[in-house]
N, C-alpha and C. Protein backbone atom coordinates (compact mmCIF):
# COMPACT_ATOMS: atom_id res chain seq x y z
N UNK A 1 0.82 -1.20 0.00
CA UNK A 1 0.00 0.00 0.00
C UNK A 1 0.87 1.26 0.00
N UNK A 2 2.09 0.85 0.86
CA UNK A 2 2.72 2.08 0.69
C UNK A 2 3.55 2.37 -1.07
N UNK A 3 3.69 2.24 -1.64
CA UNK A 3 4.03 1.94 -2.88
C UNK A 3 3.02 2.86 -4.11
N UNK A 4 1.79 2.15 -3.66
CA UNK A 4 0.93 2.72 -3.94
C UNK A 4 0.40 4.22 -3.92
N UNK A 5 0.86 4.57 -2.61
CA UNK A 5 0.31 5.99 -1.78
C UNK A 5 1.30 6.49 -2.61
N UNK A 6 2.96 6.62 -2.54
CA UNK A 6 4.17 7.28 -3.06
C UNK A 6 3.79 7.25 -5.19
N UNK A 7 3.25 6.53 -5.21
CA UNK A 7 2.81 6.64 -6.61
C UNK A 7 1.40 7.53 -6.90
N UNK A 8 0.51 7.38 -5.90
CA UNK A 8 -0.18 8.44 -5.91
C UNK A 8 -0.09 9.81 -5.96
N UNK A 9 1.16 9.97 -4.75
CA UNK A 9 1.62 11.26 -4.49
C UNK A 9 2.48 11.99 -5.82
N UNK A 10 2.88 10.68 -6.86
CA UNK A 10 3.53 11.02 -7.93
C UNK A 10 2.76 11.91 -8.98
N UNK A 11 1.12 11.36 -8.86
CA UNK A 11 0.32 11.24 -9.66
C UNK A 11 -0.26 12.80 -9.29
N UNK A 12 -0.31 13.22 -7.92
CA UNK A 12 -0.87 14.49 -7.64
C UNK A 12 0.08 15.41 -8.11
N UNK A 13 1.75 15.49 -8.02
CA UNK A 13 2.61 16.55 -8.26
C UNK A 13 2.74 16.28 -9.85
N UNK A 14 2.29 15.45 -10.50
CA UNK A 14 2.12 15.48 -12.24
C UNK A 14 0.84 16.22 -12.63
N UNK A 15 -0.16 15.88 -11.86
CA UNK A 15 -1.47 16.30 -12.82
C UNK A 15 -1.33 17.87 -12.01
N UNK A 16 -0.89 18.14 -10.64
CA UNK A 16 -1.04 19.54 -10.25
C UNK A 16 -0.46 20.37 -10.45
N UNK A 17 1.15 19.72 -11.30
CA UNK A 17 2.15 20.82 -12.06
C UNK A 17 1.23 21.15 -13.33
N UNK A 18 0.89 20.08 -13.97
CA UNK A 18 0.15 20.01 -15.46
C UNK A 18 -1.08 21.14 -15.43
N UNK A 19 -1.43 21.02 -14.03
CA UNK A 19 -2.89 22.38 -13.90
C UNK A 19 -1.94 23.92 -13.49
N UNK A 20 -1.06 23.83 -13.12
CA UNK A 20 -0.49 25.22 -13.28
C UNK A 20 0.04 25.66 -14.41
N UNK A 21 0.72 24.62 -15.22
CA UNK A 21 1.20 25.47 -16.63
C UNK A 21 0.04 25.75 -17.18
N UNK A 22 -1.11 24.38 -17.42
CA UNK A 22 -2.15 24.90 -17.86
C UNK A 22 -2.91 26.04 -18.00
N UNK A 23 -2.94 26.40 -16.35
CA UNK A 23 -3.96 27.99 -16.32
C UNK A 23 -3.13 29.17 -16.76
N UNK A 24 -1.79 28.87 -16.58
CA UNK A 24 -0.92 30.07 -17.23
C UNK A 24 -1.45 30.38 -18.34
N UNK A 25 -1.63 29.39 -19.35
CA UNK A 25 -1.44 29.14 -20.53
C UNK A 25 -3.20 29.80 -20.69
N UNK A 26 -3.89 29.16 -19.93
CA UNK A 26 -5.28 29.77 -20.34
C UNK A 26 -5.56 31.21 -20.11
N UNK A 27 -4.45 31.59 -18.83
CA UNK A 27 -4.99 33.13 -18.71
C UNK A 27 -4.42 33.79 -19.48
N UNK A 28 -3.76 33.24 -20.25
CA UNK A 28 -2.92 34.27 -21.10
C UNK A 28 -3.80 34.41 -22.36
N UNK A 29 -4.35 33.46 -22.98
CA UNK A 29 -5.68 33.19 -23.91
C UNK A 29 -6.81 34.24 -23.16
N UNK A 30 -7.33 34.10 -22.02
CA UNK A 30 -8.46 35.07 -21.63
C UNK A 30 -8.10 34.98 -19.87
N UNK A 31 -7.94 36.39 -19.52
CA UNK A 31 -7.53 36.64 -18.49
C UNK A 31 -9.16 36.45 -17.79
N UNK A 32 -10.04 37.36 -18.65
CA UNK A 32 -11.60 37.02 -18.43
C UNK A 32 -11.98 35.65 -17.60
N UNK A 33 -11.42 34.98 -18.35
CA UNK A 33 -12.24 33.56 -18.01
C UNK A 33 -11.85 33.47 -16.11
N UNK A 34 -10.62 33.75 -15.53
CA UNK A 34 -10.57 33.93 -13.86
C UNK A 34 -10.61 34.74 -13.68
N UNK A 35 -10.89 36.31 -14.08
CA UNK A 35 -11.32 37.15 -13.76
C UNK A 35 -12.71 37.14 -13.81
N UNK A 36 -13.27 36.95 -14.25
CA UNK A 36 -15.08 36.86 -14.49
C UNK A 36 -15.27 35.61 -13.56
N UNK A 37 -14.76 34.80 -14.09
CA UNK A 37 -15.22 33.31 -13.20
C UNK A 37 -14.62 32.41 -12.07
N UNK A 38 -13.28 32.53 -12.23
CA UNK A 38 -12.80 30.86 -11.67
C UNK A 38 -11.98 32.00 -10.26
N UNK A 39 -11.77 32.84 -10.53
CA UNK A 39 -11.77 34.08 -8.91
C UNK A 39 -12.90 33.71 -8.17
N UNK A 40 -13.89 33.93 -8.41
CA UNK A 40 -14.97 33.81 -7.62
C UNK A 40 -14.99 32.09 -7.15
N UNK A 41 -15.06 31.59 -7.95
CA UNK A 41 -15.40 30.54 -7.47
C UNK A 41 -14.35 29.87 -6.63
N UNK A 42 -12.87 30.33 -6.79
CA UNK A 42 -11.64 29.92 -5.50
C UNK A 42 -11.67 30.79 -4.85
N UNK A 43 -12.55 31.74 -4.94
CA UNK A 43 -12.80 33.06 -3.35
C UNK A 43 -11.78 32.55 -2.31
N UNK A 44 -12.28 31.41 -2.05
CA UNK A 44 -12.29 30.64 -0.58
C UNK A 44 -10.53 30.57 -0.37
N UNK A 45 -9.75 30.31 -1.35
CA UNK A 45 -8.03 30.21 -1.80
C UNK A 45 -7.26 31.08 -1.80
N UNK A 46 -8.24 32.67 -2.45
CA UNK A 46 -7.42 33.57 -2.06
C UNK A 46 -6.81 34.63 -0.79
N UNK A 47 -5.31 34.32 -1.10
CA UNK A 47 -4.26 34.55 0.05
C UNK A 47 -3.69 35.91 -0.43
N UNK A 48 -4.22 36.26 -1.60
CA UNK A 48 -3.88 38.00 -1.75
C UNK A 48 -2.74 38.15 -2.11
N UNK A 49 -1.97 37.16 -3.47
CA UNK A 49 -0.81 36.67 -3.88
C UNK A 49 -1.24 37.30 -5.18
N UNK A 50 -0.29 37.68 -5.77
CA UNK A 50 -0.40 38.57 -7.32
C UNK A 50 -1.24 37.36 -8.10
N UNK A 51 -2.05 38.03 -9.14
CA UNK A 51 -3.15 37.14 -9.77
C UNK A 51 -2.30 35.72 -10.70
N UNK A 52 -0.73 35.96 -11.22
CA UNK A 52 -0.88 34.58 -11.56
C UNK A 52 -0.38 33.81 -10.91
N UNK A 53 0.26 34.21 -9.76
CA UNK A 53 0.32 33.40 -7.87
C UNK A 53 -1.44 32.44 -8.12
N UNK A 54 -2.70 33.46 -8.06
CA UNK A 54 -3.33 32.60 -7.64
C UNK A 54 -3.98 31.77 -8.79
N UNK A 55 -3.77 32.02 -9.81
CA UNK A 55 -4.21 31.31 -11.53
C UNK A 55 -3.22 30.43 -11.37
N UNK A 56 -2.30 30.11 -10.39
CA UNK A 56 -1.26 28.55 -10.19
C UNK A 56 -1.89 27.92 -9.24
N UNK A 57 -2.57 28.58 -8.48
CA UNK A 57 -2.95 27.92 -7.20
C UNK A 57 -4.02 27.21 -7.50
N UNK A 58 -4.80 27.73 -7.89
CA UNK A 58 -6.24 27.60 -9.07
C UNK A 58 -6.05 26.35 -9.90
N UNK A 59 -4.72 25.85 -10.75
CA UNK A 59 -4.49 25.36 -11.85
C UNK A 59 -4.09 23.93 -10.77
N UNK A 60 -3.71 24.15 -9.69
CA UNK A 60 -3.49 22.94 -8.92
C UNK A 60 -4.72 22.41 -7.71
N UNK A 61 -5.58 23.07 -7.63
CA UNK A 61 -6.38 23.15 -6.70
C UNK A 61 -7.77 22.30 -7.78
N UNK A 62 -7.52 22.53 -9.13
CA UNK A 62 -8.58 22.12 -9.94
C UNK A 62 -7.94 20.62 -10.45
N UNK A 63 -6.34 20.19 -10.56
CA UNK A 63 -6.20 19.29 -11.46
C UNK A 63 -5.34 18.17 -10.18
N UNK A 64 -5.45 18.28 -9.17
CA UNK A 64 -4.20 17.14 -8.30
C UNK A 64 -5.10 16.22 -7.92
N UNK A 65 -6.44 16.35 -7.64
CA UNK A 65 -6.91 15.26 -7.48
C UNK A 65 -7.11 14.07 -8.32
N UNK A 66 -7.11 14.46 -9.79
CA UNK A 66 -7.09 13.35 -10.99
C UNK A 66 -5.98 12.63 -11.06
N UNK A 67 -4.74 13.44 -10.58
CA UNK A 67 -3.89 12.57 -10.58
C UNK A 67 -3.65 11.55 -9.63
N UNK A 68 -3.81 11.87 -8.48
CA UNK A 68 -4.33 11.05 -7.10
C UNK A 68 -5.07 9.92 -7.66
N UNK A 69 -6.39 9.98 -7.92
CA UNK A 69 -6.88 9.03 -8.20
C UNK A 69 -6.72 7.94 -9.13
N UNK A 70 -5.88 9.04 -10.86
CA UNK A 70 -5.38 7.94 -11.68
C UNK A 70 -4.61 7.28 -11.33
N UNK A 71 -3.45 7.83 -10.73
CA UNK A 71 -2.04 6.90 -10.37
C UNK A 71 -2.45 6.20 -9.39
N UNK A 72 -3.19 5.96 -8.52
CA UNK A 72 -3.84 5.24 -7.49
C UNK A 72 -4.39 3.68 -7.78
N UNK A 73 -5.15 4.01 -8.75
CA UNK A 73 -5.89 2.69 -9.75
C UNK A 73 -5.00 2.11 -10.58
N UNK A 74 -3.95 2.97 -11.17
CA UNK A 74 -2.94 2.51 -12.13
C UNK A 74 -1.81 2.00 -11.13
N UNK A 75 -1.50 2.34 -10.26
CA UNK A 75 -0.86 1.55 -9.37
C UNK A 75 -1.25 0.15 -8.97
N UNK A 76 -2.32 0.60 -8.26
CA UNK A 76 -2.91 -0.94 -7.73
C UNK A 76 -2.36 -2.35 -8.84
N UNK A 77 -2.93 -2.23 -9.92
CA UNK A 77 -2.62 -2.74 -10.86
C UNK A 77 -1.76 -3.17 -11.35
N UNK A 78 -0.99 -2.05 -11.69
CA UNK A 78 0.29 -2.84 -11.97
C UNK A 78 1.64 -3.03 -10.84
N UNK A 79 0.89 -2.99 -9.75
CA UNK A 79 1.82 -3.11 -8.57
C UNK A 79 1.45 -5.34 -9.09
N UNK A 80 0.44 -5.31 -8.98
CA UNK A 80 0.44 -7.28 -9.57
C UNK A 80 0.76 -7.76 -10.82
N UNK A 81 1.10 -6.83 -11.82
CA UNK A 81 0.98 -7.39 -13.14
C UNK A 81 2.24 -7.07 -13.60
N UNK A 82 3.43 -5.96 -13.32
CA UNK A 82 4.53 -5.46 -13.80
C UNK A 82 5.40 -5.48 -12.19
N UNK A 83 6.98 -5.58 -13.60
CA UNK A 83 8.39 -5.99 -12.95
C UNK A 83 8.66 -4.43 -12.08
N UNK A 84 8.86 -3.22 -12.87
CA UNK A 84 8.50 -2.03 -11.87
C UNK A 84 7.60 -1.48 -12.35
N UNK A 85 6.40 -1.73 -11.11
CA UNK A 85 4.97 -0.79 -11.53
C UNK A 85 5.59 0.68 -11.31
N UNK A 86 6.68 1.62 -11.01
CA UNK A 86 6.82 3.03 -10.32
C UNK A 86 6.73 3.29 -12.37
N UNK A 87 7.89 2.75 -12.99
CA UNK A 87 8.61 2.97 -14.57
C UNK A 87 6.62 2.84 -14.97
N UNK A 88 6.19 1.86 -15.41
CA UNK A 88 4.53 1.89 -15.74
C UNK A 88 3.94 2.66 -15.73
N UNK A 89 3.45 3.70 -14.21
CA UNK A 89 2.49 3.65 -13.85
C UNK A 89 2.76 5.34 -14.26
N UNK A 90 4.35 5.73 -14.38
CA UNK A 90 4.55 6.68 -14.72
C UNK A 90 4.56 7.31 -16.25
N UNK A 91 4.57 5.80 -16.95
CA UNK A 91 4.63 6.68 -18.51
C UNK A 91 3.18 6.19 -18.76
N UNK A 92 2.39 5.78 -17.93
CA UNK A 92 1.32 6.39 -18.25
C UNK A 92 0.21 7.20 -17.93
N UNK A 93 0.65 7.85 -16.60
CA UNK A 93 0.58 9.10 -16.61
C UNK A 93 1.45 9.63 -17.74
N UNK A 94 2.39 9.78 -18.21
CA UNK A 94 2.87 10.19 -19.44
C UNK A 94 1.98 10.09 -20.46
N UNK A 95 1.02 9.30 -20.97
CA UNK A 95 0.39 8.94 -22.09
C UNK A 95 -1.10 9.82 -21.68
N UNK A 96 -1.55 10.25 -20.51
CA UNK A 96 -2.64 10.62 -20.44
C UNK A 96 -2.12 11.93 -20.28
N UNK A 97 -1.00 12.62 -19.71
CA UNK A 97 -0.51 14.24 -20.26
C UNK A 97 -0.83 14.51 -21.90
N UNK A 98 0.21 13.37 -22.49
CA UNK A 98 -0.20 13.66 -24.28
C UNK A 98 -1.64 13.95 -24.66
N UNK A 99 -2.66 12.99 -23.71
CA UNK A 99 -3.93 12.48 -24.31
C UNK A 99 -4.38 14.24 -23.91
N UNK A 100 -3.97 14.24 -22.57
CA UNK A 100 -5.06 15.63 -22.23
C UNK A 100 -4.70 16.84 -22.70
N UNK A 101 -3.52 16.91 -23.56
CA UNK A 101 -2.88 18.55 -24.20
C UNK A 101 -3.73 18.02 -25.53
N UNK A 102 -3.62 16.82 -26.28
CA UNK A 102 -4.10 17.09 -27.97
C UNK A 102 -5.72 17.06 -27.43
N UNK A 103 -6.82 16.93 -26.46
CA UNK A 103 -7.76 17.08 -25.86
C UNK A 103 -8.04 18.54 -25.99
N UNK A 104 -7.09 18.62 -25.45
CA UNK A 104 -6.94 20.73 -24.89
C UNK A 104 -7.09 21.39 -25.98
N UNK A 105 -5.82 20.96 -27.07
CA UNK A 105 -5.77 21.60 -28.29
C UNK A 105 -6.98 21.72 -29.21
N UNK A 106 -8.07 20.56 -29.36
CA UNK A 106 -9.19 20.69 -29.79
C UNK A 106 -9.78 21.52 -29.17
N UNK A 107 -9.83 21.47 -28.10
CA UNK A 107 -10.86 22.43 -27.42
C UNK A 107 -10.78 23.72 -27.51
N UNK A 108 -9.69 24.28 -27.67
CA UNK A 108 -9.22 25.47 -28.26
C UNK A 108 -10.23 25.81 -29.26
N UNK A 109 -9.75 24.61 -30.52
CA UNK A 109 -10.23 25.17 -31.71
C UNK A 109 -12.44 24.75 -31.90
N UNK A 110 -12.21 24.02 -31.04
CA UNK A 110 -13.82 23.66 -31.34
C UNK A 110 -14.52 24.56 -30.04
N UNK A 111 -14.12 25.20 -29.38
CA UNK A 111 -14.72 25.85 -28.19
C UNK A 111 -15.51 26.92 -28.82
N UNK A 112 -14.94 28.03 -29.66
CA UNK A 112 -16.04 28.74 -30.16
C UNK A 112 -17.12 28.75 -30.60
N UNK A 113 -17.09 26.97 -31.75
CA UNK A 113 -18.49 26.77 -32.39
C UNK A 113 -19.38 25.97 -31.39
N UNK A 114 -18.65 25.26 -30.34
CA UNK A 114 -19.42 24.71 -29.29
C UNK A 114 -20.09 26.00 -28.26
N UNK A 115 -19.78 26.17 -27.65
CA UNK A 115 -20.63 27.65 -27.04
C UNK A 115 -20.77 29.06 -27.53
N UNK A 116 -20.24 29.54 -28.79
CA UNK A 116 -21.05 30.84 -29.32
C UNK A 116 -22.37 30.83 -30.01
N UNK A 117 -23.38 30.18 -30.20
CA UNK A 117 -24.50 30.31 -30.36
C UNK A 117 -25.39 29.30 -29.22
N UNK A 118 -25.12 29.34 -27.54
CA UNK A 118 -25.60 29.05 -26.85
C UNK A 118 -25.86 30.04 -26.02
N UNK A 119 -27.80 30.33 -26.31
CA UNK A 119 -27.94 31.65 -25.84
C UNK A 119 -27.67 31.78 -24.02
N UNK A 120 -27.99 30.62 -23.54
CA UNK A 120 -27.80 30.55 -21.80
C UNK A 120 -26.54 31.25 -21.50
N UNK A 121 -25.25 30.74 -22.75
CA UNK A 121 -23.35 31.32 -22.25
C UNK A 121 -23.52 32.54 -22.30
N UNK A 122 -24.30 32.79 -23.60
CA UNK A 122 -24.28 34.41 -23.53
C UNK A 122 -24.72 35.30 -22.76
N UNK A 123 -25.65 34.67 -22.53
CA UNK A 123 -26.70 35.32 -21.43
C UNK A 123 -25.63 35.63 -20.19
N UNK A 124 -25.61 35.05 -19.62
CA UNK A 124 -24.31 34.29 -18.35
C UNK A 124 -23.12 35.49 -18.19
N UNK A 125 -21.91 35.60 -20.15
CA UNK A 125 -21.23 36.22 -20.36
C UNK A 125 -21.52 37.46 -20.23
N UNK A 126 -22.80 38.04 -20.41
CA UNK A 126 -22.97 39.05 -20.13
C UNK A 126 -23.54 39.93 -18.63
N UNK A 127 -23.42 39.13 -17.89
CA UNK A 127 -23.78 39.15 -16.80
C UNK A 127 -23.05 39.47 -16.52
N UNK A 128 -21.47 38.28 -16.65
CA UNK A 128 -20.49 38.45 -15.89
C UNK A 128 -19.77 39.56 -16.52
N UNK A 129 -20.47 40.36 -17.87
CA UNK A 129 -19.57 41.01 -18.35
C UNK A 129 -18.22 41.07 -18.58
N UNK A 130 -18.35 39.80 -19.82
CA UNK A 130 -17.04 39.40 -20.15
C UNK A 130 -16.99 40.37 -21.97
N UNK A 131 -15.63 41.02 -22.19
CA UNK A 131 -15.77 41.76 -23.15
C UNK A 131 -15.08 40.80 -24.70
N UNK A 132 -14.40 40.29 -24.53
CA UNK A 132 -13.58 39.19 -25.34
C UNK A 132 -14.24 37.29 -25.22
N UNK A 133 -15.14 37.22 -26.43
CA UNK A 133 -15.86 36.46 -26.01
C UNK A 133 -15.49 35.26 -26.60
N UNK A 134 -14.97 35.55 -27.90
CA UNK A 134 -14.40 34.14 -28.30
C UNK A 134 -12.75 33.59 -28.00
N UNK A 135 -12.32 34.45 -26.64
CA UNK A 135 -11.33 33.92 -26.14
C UNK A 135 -11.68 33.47 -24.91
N UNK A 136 -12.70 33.64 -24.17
CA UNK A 136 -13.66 32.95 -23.37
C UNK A 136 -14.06 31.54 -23.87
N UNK A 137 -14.97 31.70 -25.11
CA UNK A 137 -14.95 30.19 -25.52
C UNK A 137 -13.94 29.87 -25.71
N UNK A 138 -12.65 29.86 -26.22
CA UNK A 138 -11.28 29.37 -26.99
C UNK A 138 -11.32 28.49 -25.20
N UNK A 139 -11.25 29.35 -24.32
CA UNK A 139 -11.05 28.76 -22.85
C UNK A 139 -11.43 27.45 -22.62
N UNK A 140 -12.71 27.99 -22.40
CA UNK A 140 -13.80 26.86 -22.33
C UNK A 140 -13.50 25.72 -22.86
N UNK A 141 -13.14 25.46 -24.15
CA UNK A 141 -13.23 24.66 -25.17
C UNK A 141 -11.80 23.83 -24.44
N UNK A 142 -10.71 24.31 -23.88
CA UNK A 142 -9.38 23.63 -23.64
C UNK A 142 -9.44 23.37 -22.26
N UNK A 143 -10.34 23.76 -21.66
CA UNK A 143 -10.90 23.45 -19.86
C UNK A 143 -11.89 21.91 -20.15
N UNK A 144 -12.56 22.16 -20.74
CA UNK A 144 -13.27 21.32 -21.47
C UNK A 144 -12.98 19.67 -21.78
N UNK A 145 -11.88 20.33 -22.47
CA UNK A 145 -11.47 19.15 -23.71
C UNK A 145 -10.05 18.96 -22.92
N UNK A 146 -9.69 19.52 -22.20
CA UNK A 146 -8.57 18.68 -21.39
C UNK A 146 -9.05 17.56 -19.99
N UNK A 147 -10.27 18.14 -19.38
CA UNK A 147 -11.20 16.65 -18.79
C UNK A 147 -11.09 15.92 -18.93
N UNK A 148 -11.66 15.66 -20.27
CA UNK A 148 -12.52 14.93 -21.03
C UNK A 148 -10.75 14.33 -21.55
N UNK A 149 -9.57 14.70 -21.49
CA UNK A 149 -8.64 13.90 -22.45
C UNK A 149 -8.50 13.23 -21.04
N UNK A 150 -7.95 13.81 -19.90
CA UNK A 150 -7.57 13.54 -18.54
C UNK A 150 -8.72 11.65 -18.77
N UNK A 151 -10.01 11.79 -18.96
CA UNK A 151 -10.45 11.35 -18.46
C UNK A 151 -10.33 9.45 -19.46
N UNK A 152 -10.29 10.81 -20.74
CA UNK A 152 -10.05 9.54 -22.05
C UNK A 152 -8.40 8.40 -21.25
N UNK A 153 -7.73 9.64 -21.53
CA UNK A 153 -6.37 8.87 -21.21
C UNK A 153 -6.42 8.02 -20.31
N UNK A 154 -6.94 8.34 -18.88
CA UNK A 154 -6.94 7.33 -18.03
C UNK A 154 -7.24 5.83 -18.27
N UNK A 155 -8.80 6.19 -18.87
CA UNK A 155 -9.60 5.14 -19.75
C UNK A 155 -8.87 4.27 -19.84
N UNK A 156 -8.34 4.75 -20.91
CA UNK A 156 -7.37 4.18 -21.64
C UNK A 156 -6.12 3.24 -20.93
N UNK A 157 -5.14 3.71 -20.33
CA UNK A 157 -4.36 3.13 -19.65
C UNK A 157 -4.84 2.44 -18.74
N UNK A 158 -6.09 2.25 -18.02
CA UNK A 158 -6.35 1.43 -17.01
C UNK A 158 -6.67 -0.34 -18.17
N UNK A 159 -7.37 0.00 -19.19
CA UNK A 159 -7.66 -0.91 -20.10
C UNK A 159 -6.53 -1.66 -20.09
N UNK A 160 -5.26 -0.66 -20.90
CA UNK A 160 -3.96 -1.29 -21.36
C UNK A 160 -3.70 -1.79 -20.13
N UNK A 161 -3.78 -1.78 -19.12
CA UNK A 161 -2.80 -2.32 -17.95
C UNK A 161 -3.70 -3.63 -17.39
N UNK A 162 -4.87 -3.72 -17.77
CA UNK A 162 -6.03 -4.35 -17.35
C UNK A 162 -5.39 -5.72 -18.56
N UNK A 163 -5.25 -5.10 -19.59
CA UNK A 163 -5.28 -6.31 -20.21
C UNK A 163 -3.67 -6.97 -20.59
N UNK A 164 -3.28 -6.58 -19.92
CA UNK A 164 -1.41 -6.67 -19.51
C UNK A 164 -1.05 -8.08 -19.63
N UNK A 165 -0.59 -8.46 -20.03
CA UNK A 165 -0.26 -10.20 -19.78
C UNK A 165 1.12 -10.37 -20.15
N UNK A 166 1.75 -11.18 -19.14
CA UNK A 166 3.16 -11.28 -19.09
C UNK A 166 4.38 -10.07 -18.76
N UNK A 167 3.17 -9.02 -18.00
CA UNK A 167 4.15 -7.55 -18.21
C UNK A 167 4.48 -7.03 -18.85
N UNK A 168 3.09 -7.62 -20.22
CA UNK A 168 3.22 -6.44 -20.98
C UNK A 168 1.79 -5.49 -21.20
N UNK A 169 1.64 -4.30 -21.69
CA UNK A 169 0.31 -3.85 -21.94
C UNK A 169 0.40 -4.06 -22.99
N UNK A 170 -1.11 -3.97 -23.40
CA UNK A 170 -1.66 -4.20 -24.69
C UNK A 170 -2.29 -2.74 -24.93
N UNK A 171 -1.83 -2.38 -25.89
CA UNK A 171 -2.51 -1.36 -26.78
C UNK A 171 -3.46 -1.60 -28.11
């Protein structure tokens, strides 16, 4: 178990570094999107640290638990099925980073046509009085679609490791 936990803990300082470059990367696309939104909603976090102090804090506070949990399950696993589950369990967390940036990258580009003619966002956007709107969606779309890769990738590697035989995965 302990093996496990230290691979977990691997899994939180991967996916919670991966959520700080991330939000860099998004606030620099739309500062809007934590200024209008994701401020408010880490109210509770802020320590009154210059804003991309807390758009890191934010970027880890939203993404360490996925890693916790992936490397957790992906451990278990190949702690019975592989010669070193630590080398495993780590390149694939490696394989679900890849999965969740080309995730991201769609989302980028499909975020605009996915929420600019959804009158509820707009409605919403204008509330929050956001002035730059299709870098709001561009956001959206890579908040989105990096989940959803986070979530693919995992998928994925729990399969490959699931169906592992002889120490090896199957892809």
């Amino acid at each position: 178990m302990r093996k496990a936990a230290l691979l977990s803990f691997g899994g939180v300082l991967i996916a919670g570094g991966f959520g700080i470059l991330h939000d860099q990367v998004t606030y620099t696309i739309s500062p809007e999107y934590f200024t209008r939104m994701k401020f408010d909603q880490f109210r509770w976090a802020d320590v009154g640290l210059p804003e991309r102090v807390f758009v890191a804090e934010i970027g880890f506070l939203a993404t360490w638990w996925v890693g916790l949990i992936a490397a957790w399950f992906l451990a278990r696993i190949a702690m019975r099925k592989f010669e070193s589950p630590e080398k495993r369990v780590m390149q694939a967390m490696a394989v679900m980073v890849g999965i969740t940036l080309a995730f991201g990258a769609l989302g980028y580009f499909l975020g605009p046509a996915m929420f600019e003619n959804r009158k509820d966002w707009l409605y919403a956007l204008r509330e929050m009085k956001v002035t730059d709107l299709n870098a709001f969606y561009q956001v959206s779309g890579i908040h989105l679609g990096s989940y959803a890769g986070a979530l693919i990738g995992w998928i994925t590697m729990m399969v490959c490791f699931l169906k592992a035989r002889d120490g090896r995965p199957r892809i």
